[in-house]
N, C-alpha and C. Protein backbone atom coordinates (compact mmCIF):
# COMPACT_ATOMS: atom_id res chain seq x y z
N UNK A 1 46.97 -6.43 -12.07
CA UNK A 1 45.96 -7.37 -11.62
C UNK A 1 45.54 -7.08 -10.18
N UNK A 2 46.42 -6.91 -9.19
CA UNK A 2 46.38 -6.39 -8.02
C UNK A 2 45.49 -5.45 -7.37
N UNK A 3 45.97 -4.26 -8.89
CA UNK A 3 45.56 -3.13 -8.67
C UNK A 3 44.18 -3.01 -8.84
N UNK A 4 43.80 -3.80 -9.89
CA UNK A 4 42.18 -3.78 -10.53
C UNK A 4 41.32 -4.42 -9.44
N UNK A 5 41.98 -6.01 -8.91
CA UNK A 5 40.97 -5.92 -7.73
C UNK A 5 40.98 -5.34 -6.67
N UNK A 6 42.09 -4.22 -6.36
CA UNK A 6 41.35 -3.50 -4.81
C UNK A 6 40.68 -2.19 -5.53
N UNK A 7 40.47 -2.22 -7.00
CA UNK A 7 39.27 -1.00 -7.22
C UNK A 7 38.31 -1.15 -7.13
N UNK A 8 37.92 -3.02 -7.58
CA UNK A 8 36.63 -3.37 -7.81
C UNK A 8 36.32 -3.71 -5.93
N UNK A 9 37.35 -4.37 -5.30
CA UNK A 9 37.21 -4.28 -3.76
C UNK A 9 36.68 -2.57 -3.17
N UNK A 10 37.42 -2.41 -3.25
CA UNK A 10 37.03 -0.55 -2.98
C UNK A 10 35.75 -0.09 -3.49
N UNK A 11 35.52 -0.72 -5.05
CA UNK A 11 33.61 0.24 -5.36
C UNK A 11 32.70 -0.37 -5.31
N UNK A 12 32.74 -1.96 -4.82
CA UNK A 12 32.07 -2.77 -4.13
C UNK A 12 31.73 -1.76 -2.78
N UNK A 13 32.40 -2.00 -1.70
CA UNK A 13 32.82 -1.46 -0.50
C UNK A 13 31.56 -0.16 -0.95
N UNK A 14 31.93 0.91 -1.34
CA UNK A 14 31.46 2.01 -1.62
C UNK A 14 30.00 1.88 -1.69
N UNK A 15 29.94 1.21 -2.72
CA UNK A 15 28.50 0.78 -3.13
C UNK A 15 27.30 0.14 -1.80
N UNK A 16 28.65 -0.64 -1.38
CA UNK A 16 27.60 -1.49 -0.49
C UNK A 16 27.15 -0.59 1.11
N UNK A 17 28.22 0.68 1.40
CA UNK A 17 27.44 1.40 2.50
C UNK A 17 26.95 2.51 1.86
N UNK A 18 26.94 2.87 0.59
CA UNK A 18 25.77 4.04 0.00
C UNK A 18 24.93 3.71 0.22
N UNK A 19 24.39 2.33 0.01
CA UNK A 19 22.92 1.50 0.04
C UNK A 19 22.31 2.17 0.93
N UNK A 20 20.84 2.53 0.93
CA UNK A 20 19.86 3.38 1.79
C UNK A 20 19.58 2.09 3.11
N UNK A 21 19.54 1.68 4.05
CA UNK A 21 18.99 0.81 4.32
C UNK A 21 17.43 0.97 5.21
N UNK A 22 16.51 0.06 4.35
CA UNK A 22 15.05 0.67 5.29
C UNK A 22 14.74 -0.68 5.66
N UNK A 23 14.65 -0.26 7.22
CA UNK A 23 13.91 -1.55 8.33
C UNK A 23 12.97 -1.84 7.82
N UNK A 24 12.50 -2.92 7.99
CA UNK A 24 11.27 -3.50 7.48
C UNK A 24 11.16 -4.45 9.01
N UNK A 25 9.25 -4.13 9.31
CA UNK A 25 8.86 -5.25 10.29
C UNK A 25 8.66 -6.24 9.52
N UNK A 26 8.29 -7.94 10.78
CA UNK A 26 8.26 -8.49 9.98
C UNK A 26 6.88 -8.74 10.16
N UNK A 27 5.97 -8.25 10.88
CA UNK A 27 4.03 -8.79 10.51
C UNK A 27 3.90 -7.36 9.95
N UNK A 28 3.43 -6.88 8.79
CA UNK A 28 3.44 -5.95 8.40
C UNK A 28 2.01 -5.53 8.74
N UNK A 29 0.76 -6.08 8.66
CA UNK A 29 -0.21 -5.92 8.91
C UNK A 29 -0.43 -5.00 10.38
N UNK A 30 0.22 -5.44 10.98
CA UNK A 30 0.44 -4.87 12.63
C UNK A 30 0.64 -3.13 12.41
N UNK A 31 1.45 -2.68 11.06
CA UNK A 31 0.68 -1.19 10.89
C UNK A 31 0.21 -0.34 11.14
N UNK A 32 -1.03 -1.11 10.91
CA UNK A 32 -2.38 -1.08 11.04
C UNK A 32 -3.36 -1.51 12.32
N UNK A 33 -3.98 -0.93 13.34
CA UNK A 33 -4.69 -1.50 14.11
C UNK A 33 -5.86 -2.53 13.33
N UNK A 34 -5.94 -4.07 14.06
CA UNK A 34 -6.58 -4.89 12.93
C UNK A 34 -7.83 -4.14 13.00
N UNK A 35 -8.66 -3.61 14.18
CA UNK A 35 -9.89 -3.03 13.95
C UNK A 35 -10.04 -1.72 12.76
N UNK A 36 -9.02 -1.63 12.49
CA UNK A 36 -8.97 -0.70 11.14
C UNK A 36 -8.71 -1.23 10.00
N UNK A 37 -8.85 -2.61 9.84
CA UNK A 37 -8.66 -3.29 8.65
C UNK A 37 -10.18 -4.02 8.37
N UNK A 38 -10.58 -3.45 6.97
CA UNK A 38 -11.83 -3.89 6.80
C UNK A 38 -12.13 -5.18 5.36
N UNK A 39 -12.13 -6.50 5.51
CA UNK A 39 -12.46 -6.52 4.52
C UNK A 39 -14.08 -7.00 3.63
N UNK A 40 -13.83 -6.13 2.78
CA UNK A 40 -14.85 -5.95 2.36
C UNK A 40 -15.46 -6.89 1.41
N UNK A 41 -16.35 -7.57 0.93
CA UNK A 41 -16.82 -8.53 0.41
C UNK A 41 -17.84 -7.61 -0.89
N UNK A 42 -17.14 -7.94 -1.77
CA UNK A 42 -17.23 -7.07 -2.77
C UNK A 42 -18.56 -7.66 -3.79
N UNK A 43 -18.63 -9.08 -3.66
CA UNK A 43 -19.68 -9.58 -4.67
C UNK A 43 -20.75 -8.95 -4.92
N UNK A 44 -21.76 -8.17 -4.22
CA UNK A 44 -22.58 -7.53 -4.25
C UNK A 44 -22.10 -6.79 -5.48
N UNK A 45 -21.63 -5.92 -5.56
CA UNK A 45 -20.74 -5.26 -6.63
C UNK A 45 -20.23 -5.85 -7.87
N UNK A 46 -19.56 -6.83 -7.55
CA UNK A 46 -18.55 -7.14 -8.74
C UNK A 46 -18.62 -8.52 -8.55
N UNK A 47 -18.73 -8.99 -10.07
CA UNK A 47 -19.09 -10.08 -10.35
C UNK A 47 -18.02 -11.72 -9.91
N UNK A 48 -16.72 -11.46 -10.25
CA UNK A 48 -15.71 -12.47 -9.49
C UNK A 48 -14.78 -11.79 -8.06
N UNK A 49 -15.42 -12.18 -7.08
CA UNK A 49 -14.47 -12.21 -5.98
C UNK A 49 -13.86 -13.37 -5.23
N UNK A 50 -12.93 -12.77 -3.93
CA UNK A 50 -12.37 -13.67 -3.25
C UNK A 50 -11.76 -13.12 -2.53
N UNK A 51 -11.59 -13.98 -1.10
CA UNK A 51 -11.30 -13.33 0.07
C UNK A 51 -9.98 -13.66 0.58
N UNK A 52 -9.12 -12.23 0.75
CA UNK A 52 -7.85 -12.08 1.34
C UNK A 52 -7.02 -13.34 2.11
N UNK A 53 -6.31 -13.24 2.20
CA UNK A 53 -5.90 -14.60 3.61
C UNK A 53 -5.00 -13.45 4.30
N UNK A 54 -4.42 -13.74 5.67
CA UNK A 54 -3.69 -12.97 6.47
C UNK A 54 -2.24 -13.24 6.14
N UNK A 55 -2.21 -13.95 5.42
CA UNK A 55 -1.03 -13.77 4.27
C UNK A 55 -0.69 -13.07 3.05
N UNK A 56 -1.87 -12.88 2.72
CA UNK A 56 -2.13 -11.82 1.80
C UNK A 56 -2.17 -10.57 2.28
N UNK A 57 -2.33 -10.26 3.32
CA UNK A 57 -3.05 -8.92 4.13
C UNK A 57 -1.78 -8.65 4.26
N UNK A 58 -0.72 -9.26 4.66
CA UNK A 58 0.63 -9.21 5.12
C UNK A 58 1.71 -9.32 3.97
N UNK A 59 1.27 -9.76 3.38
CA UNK A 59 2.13 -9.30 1.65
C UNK A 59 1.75 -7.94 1.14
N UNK A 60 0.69 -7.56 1.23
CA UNK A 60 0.20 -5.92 0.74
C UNK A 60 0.98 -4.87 2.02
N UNK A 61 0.74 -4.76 2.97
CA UNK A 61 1.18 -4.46 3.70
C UNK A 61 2.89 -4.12 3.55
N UNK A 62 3.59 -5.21 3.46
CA UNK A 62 4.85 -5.43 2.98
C UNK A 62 5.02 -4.72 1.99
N UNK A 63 4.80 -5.04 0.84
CA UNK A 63 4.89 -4.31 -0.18
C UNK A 63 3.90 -2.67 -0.31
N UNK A 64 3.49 -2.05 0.12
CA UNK A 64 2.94 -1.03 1.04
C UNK A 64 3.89 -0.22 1.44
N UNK A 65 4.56 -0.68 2.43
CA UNK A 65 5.74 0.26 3.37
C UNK A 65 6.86 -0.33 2.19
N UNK A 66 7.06 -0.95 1.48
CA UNK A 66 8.31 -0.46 0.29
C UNK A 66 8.28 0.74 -0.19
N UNK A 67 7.22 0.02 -0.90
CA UNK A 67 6.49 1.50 -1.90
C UNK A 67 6.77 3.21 -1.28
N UNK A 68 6.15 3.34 -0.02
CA UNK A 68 5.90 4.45 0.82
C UNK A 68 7.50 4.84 0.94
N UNK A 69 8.01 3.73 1.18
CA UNK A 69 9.91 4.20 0.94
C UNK A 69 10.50 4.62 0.75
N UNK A 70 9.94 3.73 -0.67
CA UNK A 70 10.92 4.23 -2.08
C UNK A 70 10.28 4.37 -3.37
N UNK A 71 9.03 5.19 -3.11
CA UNK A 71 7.96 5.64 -3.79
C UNK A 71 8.98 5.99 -5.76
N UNK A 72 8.00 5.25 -6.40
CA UNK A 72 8.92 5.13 -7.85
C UNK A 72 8.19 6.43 -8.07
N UNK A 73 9.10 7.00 -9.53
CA UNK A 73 8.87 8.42 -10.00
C UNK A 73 7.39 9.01 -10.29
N UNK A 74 7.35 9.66 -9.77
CA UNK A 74 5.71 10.17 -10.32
C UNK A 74 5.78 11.64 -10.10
N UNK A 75 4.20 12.25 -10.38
CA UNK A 75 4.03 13.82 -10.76
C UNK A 75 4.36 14.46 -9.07
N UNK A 76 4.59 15.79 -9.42
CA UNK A 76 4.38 16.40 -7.70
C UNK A 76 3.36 16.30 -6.76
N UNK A 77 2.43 16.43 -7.10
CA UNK A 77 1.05 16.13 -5.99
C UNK A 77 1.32 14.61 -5.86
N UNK A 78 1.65 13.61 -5.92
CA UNK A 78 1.78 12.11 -5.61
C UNK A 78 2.77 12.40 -4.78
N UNK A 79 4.02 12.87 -5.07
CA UNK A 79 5.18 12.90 -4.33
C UNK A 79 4.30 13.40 -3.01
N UNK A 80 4.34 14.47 -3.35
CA UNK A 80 3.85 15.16 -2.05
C UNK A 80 2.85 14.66 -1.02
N UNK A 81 1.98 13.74 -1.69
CA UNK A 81 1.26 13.10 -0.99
C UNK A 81 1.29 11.91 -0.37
N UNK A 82 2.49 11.32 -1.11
CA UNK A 82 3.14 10.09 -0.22
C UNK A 82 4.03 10.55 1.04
N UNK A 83 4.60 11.21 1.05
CA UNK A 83 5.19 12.02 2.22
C UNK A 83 4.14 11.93 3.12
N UNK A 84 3.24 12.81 2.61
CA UNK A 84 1.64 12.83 3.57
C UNK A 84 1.46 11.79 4.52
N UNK A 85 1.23 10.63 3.64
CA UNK A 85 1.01 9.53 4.00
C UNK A 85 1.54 8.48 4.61
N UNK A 86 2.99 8.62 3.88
CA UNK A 86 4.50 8.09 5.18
C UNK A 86 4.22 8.67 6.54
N UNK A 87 3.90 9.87 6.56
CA UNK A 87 3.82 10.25 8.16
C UNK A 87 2.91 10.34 9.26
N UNK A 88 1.54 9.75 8.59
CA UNK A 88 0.33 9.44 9.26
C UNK A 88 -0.26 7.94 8.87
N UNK A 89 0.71 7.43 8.12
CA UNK A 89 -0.11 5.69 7.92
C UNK A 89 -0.80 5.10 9.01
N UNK A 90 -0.36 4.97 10.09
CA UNK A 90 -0.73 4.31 11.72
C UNK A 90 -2.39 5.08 11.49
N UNK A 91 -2.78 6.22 10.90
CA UNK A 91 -3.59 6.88 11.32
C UNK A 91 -5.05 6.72 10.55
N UNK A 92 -4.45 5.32 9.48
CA UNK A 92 -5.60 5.38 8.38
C UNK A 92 -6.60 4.40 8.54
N UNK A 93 -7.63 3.61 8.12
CA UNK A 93 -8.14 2.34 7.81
C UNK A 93 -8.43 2.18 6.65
N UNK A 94 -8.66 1.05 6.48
CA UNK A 94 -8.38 0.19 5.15
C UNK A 94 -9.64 -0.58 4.93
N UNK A 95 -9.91 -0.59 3.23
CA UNK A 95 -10.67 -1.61 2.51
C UNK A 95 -9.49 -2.42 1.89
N UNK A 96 -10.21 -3.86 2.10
CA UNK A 96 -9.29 -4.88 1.15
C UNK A 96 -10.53 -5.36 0.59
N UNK A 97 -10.12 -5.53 -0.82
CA UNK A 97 -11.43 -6.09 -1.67
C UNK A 97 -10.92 -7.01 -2.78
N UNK A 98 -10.70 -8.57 -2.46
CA UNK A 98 -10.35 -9.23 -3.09
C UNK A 98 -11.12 -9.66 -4.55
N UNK A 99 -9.99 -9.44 -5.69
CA UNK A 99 -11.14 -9.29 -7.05
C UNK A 99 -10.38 -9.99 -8.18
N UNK A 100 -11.26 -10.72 -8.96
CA UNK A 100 -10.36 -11.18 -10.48
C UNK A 100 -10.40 -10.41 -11.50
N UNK A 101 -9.11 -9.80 -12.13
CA UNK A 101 -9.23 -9.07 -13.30
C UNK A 101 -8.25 -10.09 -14.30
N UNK A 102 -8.92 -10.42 -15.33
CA UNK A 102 -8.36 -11.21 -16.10
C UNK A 102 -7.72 -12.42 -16.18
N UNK A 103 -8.04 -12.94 -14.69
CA UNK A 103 -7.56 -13.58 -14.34
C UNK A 103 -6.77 -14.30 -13.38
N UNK A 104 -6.21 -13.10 -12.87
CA UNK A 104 -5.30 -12.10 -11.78
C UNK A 104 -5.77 -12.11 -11.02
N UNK A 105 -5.54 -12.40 -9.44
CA UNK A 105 -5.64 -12.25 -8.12
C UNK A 105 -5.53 -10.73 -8.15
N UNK A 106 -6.76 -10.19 -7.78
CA UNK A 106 -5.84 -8.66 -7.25
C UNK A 106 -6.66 -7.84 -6.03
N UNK A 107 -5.78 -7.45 -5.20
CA UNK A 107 -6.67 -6.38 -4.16
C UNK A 107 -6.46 -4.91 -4.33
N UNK A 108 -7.71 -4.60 -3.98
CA UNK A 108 -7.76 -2.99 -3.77
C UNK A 108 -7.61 -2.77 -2.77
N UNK A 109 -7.25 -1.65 -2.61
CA UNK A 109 -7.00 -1.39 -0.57
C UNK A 109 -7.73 -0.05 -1.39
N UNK A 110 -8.29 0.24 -0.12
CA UNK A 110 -9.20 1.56 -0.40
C UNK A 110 -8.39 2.02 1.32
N UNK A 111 -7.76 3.26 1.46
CA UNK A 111 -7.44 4.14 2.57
C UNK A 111 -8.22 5.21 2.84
N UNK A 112 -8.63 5.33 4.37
CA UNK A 112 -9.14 6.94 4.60
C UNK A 112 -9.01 6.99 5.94
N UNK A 113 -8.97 7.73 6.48
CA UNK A 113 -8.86 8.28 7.78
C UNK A 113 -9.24 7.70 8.72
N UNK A 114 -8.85 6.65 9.86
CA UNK A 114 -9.73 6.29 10.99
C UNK A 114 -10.86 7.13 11.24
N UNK A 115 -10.69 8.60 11.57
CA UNK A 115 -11.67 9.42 12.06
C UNK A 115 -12.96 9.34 11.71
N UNK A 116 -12.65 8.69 9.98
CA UNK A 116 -14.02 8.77 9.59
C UNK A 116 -14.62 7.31 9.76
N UNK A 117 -14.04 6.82 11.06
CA UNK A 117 -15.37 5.62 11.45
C UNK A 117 -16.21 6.07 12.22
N UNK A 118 -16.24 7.59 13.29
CA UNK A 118 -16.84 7.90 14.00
C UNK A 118 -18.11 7.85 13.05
N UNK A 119 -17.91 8.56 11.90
CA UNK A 119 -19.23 8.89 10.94
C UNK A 119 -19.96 8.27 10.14
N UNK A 120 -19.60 7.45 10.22
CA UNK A 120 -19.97 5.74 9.22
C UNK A 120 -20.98 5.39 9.47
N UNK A 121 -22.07 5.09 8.70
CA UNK A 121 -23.71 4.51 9.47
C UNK A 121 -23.89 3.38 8.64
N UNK A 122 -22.31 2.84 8.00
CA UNK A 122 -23.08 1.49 7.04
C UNK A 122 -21.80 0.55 7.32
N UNK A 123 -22.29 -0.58 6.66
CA UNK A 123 -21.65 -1.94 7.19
C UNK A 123 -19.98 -1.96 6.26
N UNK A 124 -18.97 -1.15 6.76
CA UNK A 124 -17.50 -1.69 5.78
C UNK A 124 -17.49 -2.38 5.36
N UNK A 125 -17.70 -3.83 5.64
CA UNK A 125 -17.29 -4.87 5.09
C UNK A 125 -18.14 -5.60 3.84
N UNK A 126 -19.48 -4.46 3.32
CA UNK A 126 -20.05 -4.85 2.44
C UNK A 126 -20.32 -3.12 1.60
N UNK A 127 -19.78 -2.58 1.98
CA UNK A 127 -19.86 -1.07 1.50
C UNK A 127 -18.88 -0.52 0.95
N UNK A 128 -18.18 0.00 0.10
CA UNK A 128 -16.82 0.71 -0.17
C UNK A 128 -17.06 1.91 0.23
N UNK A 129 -16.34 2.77 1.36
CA UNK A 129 -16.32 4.14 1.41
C UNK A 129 -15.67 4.67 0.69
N UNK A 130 -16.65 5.30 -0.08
CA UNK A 130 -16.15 6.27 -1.26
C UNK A 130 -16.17 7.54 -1.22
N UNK A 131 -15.01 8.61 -1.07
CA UNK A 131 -15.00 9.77 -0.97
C UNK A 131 -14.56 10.61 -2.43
N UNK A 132 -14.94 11.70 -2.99
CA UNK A 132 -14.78 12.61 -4.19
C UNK A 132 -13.30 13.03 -3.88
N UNK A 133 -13.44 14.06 -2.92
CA UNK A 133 -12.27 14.46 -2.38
C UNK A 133 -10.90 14.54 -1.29
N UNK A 134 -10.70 15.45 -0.53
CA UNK A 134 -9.89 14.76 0.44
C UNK A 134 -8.17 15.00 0.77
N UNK A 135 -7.95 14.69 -0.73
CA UNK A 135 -6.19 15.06 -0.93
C UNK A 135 -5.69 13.23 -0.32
N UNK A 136 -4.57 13.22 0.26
CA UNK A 136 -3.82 12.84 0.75
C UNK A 136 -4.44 11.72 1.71
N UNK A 137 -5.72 12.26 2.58
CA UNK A 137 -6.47 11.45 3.56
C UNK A 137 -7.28 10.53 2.88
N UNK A 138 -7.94 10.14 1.70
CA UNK A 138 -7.81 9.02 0.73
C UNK A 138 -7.38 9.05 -0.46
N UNK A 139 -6.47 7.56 -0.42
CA UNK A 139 -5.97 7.26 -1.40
C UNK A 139 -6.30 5.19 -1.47
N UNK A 140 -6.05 4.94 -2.94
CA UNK A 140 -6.00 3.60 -3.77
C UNK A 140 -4.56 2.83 -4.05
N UNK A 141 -5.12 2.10 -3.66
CA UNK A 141 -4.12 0.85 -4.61
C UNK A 141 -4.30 -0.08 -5.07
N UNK A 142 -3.79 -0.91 -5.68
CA UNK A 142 -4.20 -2.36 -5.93
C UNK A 142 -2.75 -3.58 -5.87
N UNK A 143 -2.65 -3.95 -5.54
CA UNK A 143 -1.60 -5.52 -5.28
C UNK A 143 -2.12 -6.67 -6.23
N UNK A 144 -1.55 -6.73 -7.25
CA UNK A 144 -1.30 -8.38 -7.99
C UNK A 144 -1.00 -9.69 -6.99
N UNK A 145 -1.20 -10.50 -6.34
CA UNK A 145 -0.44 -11.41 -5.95
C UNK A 145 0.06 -12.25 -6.96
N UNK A 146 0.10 -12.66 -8.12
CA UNK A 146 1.03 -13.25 -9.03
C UNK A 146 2.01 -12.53 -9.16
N UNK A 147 2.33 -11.31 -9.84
CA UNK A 147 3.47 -10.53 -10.14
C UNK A 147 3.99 -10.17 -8.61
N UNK A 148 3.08 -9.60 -7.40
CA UNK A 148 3.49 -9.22 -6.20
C UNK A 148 3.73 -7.93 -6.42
N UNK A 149 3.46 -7.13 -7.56
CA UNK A 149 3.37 -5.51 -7.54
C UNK A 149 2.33 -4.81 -7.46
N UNK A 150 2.82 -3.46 -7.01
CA UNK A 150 1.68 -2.83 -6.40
C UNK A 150 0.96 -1.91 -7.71
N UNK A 151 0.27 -1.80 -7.98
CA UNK A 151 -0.15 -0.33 -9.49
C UNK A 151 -1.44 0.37 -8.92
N UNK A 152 -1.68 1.16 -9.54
CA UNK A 152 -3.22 2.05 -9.55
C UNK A 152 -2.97 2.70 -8.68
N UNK A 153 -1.68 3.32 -8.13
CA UNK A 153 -1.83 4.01 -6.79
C UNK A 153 -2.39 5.53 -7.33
N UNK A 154 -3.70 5.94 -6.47
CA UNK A 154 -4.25 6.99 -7.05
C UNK A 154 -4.72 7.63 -5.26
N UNK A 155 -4.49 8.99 -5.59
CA UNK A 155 -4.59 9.83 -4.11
C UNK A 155 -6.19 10.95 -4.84
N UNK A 156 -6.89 10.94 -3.91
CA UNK A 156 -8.04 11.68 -4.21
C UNK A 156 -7.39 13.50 -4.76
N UNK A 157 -8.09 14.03 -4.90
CA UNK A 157 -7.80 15.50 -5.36
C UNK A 157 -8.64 16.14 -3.93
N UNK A 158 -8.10 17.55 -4.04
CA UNK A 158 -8.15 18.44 -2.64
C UNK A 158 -9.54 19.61 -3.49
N UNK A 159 -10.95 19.54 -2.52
CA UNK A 159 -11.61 19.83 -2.87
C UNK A 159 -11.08 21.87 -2.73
């Protein structure tokens, strides 16, 4: 009896400093310079919208730098491109485009490069910048706020 609990004591123990541990801030939005956070007002476009709260902005965010973490299994060019993207996030701006699918609260974050605000001649916050190509320097997501998971993560292709 003794013996059994200092094994389960012991692979407890084990278990509990294998654990990876990743810091997490706690305004996650902060990221992000806010002037690089755009949101975009999608109605023009799409028929049910609704607009983010900075609680929301800060739940995506959050769940964002998980993801980037502890990026779940996917093909090699994703892998590879989340790496990408772990190491230049500070460097991107953002669409948030609050939308109903079925019902569902959900945002898109549209990512691309700060740089390309120098080149911009239209209004973000009523425009989606949409690029073909790119690689790594845009990529998609979308955030449920009911479930609180992230899906659709899609990285452009390298022209």
């Amino acid at each position: 009896m003794v013996e059994m609990r200092y094994i389960i004591i012991t692979s407890l123990f084990f278990l509990l400093i294998s654990c990876k541990e990743v810091k997490l801030q706690s305004d996650y939005s902060s990221s992000l310079p806010k002037k690089n956070i755009f949101i975009l007002d999608a109605s023009a476009f799409r028929d049910s919208t609704w607009i983010p709260s900075k609680d929301d902005i800060n739940n995506i965010f959050k769940q964002i730098q998980i993801f980037l973490s502890n990026p779940p299994l996917m093909n090699s060019y994703d892998s590879i491109a989340v790496n990408k993207i772990k190491s230049k996030f500070n460097l991107y701006a953002v669409q948030l485009s609050g939308e109903y699918h079925n019902g569902r609260k959900i945002i898109w974050c549209n990512f691309f490069p700060k740089t390309d605000l120098r080149f911009i001649n239209y209004d973000l916050k009523n425009t989606p910048h949409i690029v073909d190509d790119g690689g790594a320097d845009y990529w998609q997501i979308s955030y449920d706020l009911i479930s609180k998971n992230l899906f659709n993560f899609f990285v452009n292709g390298e022209a």
